[in-house]
C-alpha atoms as a PDB file:
ATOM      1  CA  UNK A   1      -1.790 -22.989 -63.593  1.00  0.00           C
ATOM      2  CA  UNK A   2      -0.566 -23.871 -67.291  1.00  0.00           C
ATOM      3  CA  UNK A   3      -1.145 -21.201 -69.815  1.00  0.00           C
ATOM      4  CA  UNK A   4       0.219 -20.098 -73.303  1.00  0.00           C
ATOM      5  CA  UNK A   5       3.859 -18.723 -72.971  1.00  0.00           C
ATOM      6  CA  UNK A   6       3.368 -15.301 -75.132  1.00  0.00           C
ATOM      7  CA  UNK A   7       6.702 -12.695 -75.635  1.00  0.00           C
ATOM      8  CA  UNK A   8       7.019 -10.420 -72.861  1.00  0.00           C
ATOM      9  CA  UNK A   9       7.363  -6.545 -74.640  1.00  0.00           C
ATOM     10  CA  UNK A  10       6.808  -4.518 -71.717  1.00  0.00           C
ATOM     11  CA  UNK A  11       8.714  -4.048 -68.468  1.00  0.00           C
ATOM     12  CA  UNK A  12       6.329  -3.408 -65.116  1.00  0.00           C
ATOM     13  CA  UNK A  13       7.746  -0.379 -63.383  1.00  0.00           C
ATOM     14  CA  UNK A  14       9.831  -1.460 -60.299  1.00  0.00           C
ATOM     15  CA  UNK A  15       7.517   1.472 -58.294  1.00  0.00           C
ATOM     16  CA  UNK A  16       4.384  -0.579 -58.616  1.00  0.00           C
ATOM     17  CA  UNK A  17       6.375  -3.581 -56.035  1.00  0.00           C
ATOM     18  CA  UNK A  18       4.628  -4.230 -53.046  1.00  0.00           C
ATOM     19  CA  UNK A  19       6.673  -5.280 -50.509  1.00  0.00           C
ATOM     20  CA  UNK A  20       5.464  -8.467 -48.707  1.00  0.00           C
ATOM     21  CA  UNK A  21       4.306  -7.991 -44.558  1.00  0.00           C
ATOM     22  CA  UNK A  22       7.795 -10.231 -44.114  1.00  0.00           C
ATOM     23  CA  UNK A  23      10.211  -7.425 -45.644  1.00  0.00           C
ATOM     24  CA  UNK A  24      12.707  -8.041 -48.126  1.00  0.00           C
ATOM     25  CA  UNK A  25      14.140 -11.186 -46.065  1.00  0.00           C
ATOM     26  CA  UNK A  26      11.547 -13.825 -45.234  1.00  0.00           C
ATOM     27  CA  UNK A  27      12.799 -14.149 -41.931  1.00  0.00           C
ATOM     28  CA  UNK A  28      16.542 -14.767 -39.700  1.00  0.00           C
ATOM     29  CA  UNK A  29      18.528 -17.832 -40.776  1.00  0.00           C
ATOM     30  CA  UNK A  30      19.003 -20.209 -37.781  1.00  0.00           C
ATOM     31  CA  UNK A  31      20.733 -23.250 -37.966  1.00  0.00           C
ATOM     32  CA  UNK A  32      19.669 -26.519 -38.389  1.00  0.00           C
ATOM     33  CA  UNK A  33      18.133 -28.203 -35.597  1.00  0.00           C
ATOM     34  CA  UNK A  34      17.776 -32.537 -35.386  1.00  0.00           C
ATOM     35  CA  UNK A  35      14.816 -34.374 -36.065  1.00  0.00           C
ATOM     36  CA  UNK A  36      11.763 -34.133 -38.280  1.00  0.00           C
ATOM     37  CA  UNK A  37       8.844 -34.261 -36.445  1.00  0.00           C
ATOM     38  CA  UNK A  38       4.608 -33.232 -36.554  1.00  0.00           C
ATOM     39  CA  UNK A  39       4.661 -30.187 -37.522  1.00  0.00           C
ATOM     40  CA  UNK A  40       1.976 -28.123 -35.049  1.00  0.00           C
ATOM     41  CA  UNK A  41       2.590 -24.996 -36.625  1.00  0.00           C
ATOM     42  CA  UNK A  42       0.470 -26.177 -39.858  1.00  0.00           C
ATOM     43  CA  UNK A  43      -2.438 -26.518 -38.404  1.00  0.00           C
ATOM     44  CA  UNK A  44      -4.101 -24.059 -39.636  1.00  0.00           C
ATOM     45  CA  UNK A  45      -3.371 -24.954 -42.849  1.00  0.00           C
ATOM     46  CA  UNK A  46      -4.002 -28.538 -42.752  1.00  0.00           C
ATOM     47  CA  UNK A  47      -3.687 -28.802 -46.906  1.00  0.00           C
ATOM     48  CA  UNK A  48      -0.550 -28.683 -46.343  1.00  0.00           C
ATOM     49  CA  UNK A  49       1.451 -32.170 -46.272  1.00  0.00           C
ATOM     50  CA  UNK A  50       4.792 -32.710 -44.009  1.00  0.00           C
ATOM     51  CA  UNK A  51       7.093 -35.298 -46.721  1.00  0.00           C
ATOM     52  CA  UNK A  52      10.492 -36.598 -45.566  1.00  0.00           C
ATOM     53  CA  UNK A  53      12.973 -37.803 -48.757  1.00  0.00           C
ATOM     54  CA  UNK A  54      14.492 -36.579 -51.458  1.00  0.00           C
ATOM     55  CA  UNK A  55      13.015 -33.606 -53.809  1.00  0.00           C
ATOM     56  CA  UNK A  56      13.792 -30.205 -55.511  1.00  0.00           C
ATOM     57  CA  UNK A  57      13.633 -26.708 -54.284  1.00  0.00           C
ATOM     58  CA  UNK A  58      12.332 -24.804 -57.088  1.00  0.00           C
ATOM     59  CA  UNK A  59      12.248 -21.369 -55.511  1.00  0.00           C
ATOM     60  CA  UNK A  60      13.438 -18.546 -57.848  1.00  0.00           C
ATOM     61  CA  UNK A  61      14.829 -21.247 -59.967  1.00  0.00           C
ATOM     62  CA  UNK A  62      15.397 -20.152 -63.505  1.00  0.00           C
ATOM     63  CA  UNK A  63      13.267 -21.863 -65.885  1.00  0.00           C
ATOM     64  CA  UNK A  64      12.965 -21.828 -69.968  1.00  0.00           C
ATOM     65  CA  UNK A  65      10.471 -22.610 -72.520  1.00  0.00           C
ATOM     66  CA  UNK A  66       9.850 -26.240 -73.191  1.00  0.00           C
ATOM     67  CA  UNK A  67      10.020 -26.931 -76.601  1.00  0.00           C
ATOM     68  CA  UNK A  68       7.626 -29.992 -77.063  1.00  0.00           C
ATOM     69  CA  UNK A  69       4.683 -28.321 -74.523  1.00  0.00           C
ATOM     70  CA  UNK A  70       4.075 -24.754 -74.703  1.00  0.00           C
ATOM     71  CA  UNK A  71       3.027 -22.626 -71.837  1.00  0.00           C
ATOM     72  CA  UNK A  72       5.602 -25.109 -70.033  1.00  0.00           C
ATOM     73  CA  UNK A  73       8.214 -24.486 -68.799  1.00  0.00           C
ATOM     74  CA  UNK A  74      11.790 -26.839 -67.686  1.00  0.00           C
ATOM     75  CA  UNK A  75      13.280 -24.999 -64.701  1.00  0.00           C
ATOM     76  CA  UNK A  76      16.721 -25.873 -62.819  1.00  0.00           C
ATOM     77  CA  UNK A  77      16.035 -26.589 -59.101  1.00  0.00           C
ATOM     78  CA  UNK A  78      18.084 -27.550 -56.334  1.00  0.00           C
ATOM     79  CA  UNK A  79      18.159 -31.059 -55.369  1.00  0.00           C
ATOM     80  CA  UNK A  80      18.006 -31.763 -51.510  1.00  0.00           C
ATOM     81  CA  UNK A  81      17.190 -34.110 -49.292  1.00  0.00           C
ATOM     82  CA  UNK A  82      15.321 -34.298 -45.880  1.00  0.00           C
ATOM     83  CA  UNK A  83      12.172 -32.675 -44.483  1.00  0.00           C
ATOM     84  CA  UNK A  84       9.907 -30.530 -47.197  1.00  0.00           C
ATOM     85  CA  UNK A  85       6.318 -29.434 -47.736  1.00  0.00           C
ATOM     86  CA  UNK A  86       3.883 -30.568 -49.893  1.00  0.00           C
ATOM     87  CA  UNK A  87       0.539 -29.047 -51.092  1.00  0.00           C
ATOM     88  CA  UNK A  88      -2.122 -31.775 -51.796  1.00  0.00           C
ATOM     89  CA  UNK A  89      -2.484 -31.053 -55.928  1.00  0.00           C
ATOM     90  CA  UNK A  90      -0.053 -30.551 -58.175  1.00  0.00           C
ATOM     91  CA  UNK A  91       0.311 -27.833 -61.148  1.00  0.00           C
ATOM     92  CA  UNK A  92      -2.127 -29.639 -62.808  1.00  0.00           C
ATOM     93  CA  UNK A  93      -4.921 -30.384 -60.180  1.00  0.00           C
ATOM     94  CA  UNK A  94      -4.080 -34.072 -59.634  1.00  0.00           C
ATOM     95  CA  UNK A  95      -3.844 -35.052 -55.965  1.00  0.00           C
ATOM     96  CA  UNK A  96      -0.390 -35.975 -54.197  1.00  0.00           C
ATOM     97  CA  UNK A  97       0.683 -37.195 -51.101  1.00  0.00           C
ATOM     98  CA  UNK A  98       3.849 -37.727 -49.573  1.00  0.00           C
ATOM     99  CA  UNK A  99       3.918 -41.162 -50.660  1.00  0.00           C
ATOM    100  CA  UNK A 100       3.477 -40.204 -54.142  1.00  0.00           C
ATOM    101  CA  UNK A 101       6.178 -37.758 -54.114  1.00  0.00           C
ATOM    102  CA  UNK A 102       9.232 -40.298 -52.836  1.00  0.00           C
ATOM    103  CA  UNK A 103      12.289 -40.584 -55.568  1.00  0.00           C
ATOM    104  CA  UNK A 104      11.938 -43.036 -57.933  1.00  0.00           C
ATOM    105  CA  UNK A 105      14.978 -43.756 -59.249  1.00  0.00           C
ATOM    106  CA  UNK A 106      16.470 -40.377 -61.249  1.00  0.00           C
ATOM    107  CA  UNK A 107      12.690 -38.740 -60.746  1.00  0.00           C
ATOM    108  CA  UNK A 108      12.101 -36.602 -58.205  1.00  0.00           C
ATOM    109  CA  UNK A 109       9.439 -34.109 -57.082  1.00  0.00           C
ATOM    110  CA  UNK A 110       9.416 -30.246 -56.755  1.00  0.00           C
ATOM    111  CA  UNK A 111       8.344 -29.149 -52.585  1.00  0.00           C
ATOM    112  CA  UNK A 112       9.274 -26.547 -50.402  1.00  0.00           C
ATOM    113  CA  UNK A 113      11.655 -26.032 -47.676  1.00  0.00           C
ATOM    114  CA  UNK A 114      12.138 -23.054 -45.578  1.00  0.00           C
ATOM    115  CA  UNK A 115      14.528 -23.760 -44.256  1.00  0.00           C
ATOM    116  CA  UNK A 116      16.856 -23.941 -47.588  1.00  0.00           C
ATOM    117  CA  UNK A 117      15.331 -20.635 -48.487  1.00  0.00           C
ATOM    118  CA  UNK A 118      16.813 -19.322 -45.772  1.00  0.00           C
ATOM    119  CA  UNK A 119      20.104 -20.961 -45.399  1.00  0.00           C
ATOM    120  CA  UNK A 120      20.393 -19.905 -49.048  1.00  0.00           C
ATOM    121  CA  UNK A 121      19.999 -16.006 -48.334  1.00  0.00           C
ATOM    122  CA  UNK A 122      16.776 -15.177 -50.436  1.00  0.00           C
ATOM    123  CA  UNK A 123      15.211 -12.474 -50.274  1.00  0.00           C
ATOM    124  CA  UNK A 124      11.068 -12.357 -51.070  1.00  0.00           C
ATOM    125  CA  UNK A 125       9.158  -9.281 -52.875  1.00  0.00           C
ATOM    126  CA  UNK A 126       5.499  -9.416 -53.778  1.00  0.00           C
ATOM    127  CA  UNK A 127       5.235  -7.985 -57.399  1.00  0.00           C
ATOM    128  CA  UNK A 128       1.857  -7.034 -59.194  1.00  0.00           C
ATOM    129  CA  UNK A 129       1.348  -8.409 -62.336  1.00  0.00           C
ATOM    130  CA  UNK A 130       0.370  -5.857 -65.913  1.00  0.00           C
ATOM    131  CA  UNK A 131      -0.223  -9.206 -67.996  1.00  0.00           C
ATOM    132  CA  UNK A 132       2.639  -9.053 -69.733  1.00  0.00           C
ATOM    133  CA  UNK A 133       5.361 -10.954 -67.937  1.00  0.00           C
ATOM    134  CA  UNK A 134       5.135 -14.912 -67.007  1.00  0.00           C
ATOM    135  CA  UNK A 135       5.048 -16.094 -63.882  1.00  0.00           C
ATOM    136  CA  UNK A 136       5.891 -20.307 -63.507  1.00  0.00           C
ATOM    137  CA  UNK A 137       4.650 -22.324 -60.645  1.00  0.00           C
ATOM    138  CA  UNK A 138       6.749 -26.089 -60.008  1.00  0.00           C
ATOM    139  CA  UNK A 139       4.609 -27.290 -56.904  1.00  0.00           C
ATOM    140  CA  UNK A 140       4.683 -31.151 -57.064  1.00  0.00           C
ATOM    141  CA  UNK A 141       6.061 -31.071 -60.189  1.00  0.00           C
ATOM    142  CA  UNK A 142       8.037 -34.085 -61.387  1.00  0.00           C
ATOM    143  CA  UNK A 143      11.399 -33.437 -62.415  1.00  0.00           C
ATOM    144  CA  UNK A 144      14.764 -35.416 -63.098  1.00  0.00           C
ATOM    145  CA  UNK A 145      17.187 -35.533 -60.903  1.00  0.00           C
ATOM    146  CA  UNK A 146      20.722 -34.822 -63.044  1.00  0.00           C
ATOM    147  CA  UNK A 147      23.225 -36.021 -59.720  1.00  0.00           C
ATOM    148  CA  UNK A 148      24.927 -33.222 -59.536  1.00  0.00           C
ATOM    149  CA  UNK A 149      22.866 -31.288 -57.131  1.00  0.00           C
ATOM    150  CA  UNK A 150      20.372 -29.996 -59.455  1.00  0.00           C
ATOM    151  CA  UNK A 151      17.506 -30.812 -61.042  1.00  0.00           C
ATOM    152  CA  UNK A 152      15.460 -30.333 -64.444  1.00  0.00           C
ATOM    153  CA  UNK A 153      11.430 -29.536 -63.412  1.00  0.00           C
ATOM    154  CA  UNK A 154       8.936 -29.708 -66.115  1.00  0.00           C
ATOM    155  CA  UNK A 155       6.189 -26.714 -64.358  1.00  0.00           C
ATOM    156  CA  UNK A 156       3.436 -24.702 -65.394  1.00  0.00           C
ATOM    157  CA  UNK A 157       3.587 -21.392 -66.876  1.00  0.00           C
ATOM    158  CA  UNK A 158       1.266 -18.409 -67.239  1.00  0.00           C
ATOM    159  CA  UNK A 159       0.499 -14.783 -67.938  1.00  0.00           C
ATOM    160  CA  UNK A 160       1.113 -12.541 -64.696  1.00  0.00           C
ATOM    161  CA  UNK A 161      -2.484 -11.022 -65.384  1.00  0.00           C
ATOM    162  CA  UNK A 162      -2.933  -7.297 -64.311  1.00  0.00           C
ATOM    163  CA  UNK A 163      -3.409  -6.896 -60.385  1.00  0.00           C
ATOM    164  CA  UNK A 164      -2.643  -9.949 -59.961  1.00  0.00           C
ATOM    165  CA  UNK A 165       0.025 -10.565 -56.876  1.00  0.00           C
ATOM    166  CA  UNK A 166       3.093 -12.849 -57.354  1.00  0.00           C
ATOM    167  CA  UNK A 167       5.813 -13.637 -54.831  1.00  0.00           C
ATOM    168  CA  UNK A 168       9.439 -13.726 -56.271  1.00  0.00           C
ATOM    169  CA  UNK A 169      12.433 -15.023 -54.657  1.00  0.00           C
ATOM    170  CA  UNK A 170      15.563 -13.409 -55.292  1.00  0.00           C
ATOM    171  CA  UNK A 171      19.058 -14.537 -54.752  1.00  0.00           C
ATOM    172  CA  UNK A 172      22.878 -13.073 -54.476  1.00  0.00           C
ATOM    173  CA  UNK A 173      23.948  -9.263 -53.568  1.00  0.00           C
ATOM    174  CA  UNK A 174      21.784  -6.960 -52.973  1.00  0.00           C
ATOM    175  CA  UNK A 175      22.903  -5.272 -56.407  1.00  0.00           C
ATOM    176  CA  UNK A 176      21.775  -9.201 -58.245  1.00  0.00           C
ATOM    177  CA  UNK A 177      18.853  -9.228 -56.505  1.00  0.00           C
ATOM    178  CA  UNK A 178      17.720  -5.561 -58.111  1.00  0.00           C
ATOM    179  CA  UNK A 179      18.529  -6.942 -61.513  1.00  0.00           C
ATOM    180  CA  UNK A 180      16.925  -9.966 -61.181  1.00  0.00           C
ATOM    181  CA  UNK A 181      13.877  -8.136 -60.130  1.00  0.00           C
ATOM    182  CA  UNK A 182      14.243  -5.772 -63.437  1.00  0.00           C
ATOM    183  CA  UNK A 183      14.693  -8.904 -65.535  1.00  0.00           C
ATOM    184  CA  UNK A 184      11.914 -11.087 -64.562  1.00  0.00           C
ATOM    185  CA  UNK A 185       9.600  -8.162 -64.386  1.00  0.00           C
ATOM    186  CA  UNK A 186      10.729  -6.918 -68.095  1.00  0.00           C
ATOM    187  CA  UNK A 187      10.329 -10.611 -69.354  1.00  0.00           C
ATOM    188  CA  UNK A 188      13.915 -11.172 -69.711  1.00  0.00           C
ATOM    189  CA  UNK A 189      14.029 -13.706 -67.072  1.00  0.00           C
ATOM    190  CA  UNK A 190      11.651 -16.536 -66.380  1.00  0.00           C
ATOM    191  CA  UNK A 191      11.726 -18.322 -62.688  1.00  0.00           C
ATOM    192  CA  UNK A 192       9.598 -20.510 -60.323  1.00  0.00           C
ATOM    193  CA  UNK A 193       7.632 -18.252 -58.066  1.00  0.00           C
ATOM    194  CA  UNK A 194       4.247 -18.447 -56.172  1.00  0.00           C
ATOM    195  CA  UNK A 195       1.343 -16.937 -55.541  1.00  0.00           C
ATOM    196  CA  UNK A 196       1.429 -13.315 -52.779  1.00  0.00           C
ATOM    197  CA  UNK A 197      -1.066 -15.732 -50.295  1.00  0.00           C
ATOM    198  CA  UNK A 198       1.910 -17.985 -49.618  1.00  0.00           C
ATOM    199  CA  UNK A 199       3.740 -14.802 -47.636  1.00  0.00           C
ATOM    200  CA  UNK A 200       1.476 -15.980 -44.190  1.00  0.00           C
ATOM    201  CA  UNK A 201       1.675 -19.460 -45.063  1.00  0.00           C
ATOM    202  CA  UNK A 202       5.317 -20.031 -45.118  1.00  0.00           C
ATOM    203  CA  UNK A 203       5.668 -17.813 -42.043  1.00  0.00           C
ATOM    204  CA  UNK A 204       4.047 -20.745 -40.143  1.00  0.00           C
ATOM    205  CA  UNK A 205       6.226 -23.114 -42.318  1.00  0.00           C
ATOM    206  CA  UNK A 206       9.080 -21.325 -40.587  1.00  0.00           C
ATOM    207  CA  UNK A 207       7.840 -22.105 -37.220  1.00  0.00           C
ATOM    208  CA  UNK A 208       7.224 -25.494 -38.092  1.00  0.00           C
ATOM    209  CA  UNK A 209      10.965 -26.059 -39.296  1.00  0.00           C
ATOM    210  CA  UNK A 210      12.760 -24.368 -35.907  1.00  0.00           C
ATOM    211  CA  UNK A 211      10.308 -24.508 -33.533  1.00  0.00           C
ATOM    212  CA  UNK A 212       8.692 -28.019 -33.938  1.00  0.00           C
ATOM    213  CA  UNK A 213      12.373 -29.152 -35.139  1.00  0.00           C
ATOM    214  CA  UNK A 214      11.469 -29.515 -38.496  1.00  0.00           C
ATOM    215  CA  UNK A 215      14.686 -29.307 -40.233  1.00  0.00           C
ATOM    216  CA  UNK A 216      16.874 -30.841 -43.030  1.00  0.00           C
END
């Protein structure tokens, strides 16, 4: 998932978006429900690892170059605590677990929640790639946690190559959102996204967070 961070000349033209099967909201906000249970809805992805503790949401988090790694990048995530997802490798290929991702003092570890995505009003497009934009990816990335409800992830970055599909999250008005999309897409933005297969995979995620009472 690491590769060279190059400049980013050209924009991609905001016609060539494909629009994910889940619309430009990844699904209804609910509220929170108690508990953190099994998660049944998962198991047909059963890669997938249910953690309970304290991480970082790195979802459309904005992210610059690191300046002692290139092709790295150090992205500003949201520091949470409570149920998340896990994937079993991180960025780099090395295996995780849940136990592996617990808080160690200020370090913490980049998951996913759902349910923050939604509480915090993103919306989700699926963008092709021309090769000439980056895309980052924080999964299980370690980051430190700066105690004032962020944190600073050290992920991968790479080259959006040409057909490839990438899944941005987008956050604020509806007019933000539309600029954020032009500046990511014309290299003037960087942020933590993921690949366009995650779409049906965090649509079970959902179901695993409200109807399995999977929550924060």
């Amino acid at each position: 998932m690491i590769g060279k961070s190059n400049n980013i000349p050209n924009p991609l033209s905001i016609k060539s978006l494909v629009i994910g099967p889940v619309g430009n909201r990844i699904f209804k906000y609910k509220p929170p429900l108690i508990g953190c249970q099994s998660c049944s809805g998962l198991r047909q992805y059963p890669f997938l690892q249910m953690c309970k503790g304290t991480f970082a949401l790195c979802a459309g988090a904005i992210c610059t170059p690191s300046l002692n790694s290139p092709g790295n990048y150090i992205c500003k995530c949201i520091t949470l605590n409570g149920c998340n997802v896990a994937t079993p490798v991180d960025y780099n290929g090395k295996k995780i677990n849940c136990q592996s991702l617990q808080s160690q003092g200020n370090v913490v570890y980049s998951t996913y929640s759902s349910y923050n995505i939604l509480k915090r009003n993103f919306s989700s497009v699926v963008v092709s790639g021309n090769g000439n934009w980056t895309t980052v990816g924080c999964m299980g990335a370690k980051c430190i946690n700066n105690g004032d409800g962020t944190s600073n992830c050290f992920c991968g970055g790479q080259i959006a190559k040409p057909g490839e599909k990438i899944l941005l999250w987008l956050q604020g008005t509806p007019e933000e959102k539309q600029q954020q999309l032009k500046n990511i897409v014309s290299g003037q933005m960087v942020t933590s996204n993921a690949s366009a297969g995650w779409v049906p995979i965090q649509s079970s995620i959902k179901d695993c967070f409200y109807n399995d009472r999977l929550t924060k």
